[in-house]
PDB file of N, CA and C in Angstrom:
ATOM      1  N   UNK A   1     138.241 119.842 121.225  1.00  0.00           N
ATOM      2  CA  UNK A   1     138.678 120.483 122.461  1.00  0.00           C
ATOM      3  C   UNK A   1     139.986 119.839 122.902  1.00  0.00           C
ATOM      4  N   UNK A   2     140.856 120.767 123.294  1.00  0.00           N
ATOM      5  CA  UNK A   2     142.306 120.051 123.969  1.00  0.00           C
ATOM      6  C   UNK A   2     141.871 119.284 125.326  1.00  0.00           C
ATOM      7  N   UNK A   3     142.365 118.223 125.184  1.00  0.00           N
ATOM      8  CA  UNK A   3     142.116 117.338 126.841  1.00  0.00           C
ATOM      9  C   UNK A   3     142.393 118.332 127.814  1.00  0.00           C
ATOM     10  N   UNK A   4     141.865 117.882 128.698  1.00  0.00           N
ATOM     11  CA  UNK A   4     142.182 118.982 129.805  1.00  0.00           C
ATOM     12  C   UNK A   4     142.817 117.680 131.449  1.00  0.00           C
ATOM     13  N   UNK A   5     143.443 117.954 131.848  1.00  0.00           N
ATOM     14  CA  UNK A   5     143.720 116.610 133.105  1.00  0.00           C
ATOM     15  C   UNK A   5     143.605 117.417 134.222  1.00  0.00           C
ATOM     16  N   UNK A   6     143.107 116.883 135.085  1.00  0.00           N
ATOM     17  CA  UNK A   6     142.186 117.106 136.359  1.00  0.00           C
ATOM     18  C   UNK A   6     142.924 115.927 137.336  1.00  0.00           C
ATOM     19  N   UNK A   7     142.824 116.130 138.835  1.00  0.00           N
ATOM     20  CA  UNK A   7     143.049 115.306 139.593  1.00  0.00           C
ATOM     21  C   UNK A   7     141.932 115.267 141.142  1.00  0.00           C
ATOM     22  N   UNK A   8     140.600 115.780 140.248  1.00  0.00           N
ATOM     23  CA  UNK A   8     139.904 116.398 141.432  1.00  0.00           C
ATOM     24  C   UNK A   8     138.752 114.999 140.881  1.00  0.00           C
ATOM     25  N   UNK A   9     138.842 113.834 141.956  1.00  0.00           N
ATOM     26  CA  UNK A   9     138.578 112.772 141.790  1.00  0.00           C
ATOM     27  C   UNK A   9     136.800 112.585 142.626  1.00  0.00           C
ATOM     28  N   UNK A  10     136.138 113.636 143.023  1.00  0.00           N
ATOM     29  CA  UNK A  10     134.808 114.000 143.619  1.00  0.00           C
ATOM     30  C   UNK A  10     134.187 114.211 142.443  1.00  0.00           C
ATOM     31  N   UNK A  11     135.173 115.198 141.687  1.00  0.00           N
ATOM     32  CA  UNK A  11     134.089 115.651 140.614  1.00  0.00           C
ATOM     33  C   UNK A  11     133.419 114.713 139.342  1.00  0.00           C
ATOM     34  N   UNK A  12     131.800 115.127 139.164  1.00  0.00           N
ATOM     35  CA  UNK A  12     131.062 114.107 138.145  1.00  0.00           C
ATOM     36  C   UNK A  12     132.106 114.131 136.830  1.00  0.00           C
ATOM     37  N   UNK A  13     132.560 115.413 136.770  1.00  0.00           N
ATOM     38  CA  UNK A  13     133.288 115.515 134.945  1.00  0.00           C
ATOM     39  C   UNK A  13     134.846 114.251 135.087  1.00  0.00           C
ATOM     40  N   UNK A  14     135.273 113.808 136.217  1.00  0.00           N
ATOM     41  CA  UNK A  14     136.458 113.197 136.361  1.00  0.00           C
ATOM     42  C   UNK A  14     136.015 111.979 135.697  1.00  0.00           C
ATOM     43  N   UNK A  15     137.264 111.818 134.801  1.00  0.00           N
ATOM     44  CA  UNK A  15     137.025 110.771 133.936  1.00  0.00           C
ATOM     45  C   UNK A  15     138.326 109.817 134.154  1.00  0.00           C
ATOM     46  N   UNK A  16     137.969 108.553 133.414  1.00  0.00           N
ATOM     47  CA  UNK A  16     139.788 107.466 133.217  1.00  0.00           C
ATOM     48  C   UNK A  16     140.647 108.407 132.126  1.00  0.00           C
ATOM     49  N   UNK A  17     141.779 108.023 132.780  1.00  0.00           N
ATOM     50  CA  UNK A  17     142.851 108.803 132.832  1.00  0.00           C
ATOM     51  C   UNK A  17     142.980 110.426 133.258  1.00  0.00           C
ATOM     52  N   UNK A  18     142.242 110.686 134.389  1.00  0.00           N
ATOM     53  CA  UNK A  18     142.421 111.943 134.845  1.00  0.00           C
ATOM     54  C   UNK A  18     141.856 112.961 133.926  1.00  0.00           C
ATOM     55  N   UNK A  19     141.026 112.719 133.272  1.00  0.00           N
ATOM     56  CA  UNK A  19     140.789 113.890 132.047  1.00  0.00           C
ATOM     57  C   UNK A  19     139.263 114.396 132.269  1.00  0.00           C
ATOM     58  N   UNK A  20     139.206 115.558 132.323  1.00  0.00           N
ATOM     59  CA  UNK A  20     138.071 116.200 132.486  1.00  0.00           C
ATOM     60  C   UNK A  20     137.212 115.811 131.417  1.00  0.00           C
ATOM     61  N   UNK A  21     135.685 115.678 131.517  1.00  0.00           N
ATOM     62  CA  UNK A  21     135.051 115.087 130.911  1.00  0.00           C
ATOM     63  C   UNK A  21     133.719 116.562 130.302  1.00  0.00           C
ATOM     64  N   UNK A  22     133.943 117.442 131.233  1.00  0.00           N
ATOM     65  CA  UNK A  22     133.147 118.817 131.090  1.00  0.00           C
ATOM     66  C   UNK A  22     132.943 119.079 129.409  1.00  0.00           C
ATOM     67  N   UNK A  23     131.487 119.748 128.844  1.00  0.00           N
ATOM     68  CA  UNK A  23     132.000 120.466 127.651  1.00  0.00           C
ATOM     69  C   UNK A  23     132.135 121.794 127.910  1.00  0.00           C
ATOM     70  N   UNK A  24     132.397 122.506 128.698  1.00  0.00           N
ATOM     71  CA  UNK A  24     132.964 123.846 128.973  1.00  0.00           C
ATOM     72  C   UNK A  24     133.878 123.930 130.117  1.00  0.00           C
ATOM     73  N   UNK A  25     134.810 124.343 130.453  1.00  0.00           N
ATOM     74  CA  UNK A  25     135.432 124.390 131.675  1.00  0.00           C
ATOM     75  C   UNK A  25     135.827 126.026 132.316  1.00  0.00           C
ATOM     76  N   UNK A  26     135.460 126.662 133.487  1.00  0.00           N
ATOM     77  CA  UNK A  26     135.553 127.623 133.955  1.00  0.00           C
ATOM     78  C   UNK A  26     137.118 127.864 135.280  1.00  0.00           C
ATOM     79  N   UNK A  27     138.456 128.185 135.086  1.00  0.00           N
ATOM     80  CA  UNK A  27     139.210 127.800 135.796  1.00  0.00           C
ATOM     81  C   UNK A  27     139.857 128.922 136.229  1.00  0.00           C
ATOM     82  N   UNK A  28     139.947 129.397 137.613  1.00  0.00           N
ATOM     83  CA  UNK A  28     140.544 130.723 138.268  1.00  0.00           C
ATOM     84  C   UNK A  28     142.065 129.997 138.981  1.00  0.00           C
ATOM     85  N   UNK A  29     142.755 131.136 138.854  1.00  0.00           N
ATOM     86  CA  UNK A  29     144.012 131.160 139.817  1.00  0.00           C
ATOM     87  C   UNK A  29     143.651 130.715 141.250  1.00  0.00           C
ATOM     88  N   UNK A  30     144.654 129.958 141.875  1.00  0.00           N
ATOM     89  CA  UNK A  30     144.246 129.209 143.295  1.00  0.00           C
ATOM     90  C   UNK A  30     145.434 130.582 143.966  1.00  0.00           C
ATOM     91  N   UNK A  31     144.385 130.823 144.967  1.00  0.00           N
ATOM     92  CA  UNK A  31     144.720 131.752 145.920  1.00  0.00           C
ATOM     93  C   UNK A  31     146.324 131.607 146.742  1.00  0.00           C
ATOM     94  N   UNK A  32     146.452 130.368 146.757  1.00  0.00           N
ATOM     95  CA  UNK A  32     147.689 129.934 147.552  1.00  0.00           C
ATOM     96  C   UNK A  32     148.839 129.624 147.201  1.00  0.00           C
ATOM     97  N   UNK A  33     149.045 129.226 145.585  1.00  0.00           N
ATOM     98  CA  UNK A  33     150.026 128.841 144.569  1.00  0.00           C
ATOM     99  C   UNK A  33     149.363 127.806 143.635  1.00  0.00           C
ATOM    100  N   UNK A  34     149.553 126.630 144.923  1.00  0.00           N
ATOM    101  CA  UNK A  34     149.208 125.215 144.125  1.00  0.00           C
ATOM    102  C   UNK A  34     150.355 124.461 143.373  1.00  0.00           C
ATOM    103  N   UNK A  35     149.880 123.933 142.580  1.00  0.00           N
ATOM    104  CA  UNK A  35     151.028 122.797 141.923  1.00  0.00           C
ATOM    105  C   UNK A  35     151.895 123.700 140.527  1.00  0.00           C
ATOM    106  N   UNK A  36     153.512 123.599 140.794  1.00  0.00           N
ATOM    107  CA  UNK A  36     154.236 123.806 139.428  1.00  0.00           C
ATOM    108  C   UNK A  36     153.671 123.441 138.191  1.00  0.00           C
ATOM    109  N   UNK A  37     153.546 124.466 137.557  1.00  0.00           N
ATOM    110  CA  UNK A  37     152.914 124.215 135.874  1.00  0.00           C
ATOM    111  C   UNK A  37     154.067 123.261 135.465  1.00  0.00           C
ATOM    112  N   UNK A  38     155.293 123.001 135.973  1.00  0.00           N
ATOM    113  CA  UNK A  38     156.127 122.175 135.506  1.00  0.00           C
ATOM    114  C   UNK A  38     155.550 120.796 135.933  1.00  0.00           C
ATOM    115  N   UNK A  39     154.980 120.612 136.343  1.00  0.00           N
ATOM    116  CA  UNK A  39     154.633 119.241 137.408  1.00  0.00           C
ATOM    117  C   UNK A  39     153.979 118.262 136.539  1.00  0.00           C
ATOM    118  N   UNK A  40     154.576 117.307 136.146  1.00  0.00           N
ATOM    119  CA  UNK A  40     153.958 116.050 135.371  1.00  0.00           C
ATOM    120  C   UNK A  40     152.413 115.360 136.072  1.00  0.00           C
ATOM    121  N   UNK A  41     151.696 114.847 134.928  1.00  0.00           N
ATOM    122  CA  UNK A  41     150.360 114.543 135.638  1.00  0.00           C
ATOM    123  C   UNK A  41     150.833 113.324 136.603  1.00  0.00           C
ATOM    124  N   UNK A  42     151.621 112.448 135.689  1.00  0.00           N
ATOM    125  CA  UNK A  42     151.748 110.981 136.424  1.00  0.00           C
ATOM    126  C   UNK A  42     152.025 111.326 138.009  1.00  0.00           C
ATOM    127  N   UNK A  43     152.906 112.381 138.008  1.00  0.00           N
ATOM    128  CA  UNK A  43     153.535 112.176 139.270  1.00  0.00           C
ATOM    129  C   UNK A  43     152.335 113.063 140.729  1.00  0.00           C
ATOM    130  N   UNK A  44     151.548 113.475 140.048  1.00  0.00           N
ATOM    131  CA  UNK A  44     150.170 113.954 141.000  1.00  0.00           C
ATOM    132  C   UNK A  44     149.252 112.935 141.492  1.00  0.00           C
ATOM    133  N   UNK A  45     148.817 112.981 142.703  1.00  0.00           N
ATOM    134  CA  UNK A  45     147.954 112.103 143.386  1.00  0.00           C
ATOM    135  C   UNK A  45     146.647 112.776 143.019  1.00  0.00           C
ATOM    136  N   UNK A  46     145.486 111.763 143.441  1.00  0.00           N
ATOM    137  CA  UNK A  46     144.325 112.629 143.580  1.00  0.00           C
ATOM    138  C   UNK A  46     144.115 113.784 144.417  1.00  0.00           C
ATOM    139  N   UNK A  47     143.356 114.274 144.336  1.00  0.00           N
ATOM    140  CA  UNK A  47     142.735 115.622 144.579  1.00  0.00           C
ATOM    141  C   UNK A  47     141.569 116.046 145.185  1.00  0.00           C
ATOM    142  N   UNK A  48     140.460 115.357 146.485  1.00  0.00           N
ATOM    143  CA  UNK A  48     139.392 115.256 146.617  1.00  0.00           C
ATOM    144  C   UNK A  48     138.980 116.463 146.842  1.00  0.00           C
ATOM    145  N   UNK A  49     137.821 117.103 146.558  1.00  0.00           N
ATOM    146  CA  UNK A  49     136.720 118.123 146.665  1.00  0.00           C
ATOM    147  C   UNK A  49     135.786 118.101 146.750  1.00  0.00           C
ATOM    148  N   UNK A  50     135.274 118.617 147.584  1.00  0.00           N
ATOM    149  CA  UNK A  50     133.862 118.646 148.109  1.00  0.00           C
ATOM    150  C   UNK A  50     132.654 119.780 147.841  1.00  0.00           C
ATOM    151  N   UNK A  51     133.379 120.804 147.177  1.00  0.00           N
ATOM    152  CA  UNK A  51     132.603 122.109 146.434  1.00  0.00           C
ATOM    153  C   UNK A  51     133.594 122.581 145.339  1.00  0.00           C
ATOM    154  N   UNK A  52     133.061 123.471 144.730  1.00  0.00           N
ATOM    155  CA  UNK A  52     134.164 124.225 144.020  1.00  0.00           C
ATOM    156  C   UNK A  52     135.051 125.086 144.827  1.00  0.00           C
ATOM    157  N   UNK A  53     134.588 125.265 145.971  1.00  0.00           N
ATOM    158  CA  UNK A  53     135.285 126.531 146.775  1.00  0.00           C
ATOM    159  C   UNK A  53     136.574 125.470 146.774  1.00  0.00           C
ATOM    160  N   UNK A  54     136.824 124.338 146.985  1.00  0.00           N
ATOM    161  CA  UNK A  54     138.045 123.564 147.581  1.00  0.00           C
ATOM    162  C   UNK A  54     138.946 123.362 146.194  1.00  0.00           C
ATOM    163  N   UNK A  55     138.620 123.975 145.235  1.00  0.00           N
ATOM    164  CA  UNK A  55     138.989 123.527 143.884  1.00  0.00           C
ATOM    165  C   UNK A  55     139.683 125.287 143.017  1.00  0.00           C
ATOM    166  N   UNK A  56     140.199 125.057 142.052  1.00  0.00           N
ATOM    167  CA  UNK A  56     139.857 126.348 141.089  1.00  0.00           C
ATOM    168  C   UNK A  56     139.370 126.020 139.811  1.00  0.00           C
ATOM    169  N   UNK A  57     138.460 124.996 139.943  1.00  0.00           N
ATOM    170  CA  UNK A  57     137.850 124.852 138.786  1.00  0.00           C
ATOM    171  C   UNK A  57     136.439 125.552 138.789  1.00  0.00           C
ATOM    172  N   UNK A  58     135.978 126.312 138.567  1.00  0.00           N
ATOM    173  CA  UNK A  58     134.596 126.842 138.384  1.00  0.00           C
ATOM    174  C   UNK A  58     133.464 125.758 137.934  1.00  0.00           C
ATOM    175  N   UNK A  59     133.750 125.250 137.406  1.00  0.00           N
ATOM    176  CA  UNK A  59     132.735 123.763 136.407  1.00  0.00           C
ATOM    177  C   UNK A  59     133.220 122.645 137.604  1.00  0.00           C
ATOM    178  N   UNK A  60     133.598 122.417 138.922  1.00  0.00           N
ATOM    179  CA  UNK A  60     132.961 121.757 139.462  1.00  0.00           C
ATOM    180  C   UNK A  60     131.605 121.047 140.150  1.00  0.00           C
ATOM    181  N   UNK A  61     131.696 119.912 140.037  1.00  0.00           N
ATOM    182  CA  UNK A  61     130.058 119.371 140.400  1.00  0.00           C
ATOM    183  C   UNK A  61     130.152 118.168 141.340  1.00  0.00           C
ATOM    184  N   UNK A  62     129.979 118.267 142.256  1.00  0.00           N
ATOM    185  CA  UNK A  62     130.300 116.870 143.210  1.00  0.00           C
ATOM    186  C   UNK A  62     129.499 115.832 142.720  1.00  0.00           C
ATOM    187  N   UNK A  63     129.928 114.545 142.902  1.00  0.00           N
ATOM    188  CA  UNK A  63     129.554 112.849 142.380  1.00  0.00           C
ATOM    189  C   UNK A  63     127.995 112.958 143.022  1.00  0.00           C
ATOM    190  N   UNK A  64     128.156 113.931 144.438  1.00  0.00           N
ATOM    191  CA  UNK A  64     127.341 113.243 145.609  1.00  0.00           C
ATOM    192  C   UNK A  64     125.625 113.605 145.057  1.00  0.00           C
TER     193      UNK A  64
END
């Protein structure tokens, strides 16, 4: 599977080095824009979420 990098630091699949840890991942367009596909990971902060609704990852799962 291609790594996938995530900055949604709630979720169980968040792994070291920002990399999704999921074996399937489900991911929709964010309603509002969101971040330049140009946008380097380094230069992204975390990302906290509290459901998937706060996310566009579908395969979110909170830590809690």
């Amino acid at each position: 599977m291609t790594d996938v990098n995530c900055t949604v630091s709630t979720c169980k699949h968040f792994g070291s080095g920002n990399r999704c840890s999921a074996k399937q991942i489900i991911i929709q367009s964010g309603a509002g824009g969101g971040v330049s596909p140009d946008a380097q990971l380094s230069s992204l902060s975390e990302t906290p979420a509290q459901s998937k609704d706060d996310t566009c990852c579908q395969t979110f799962k909170s830590m809690q």
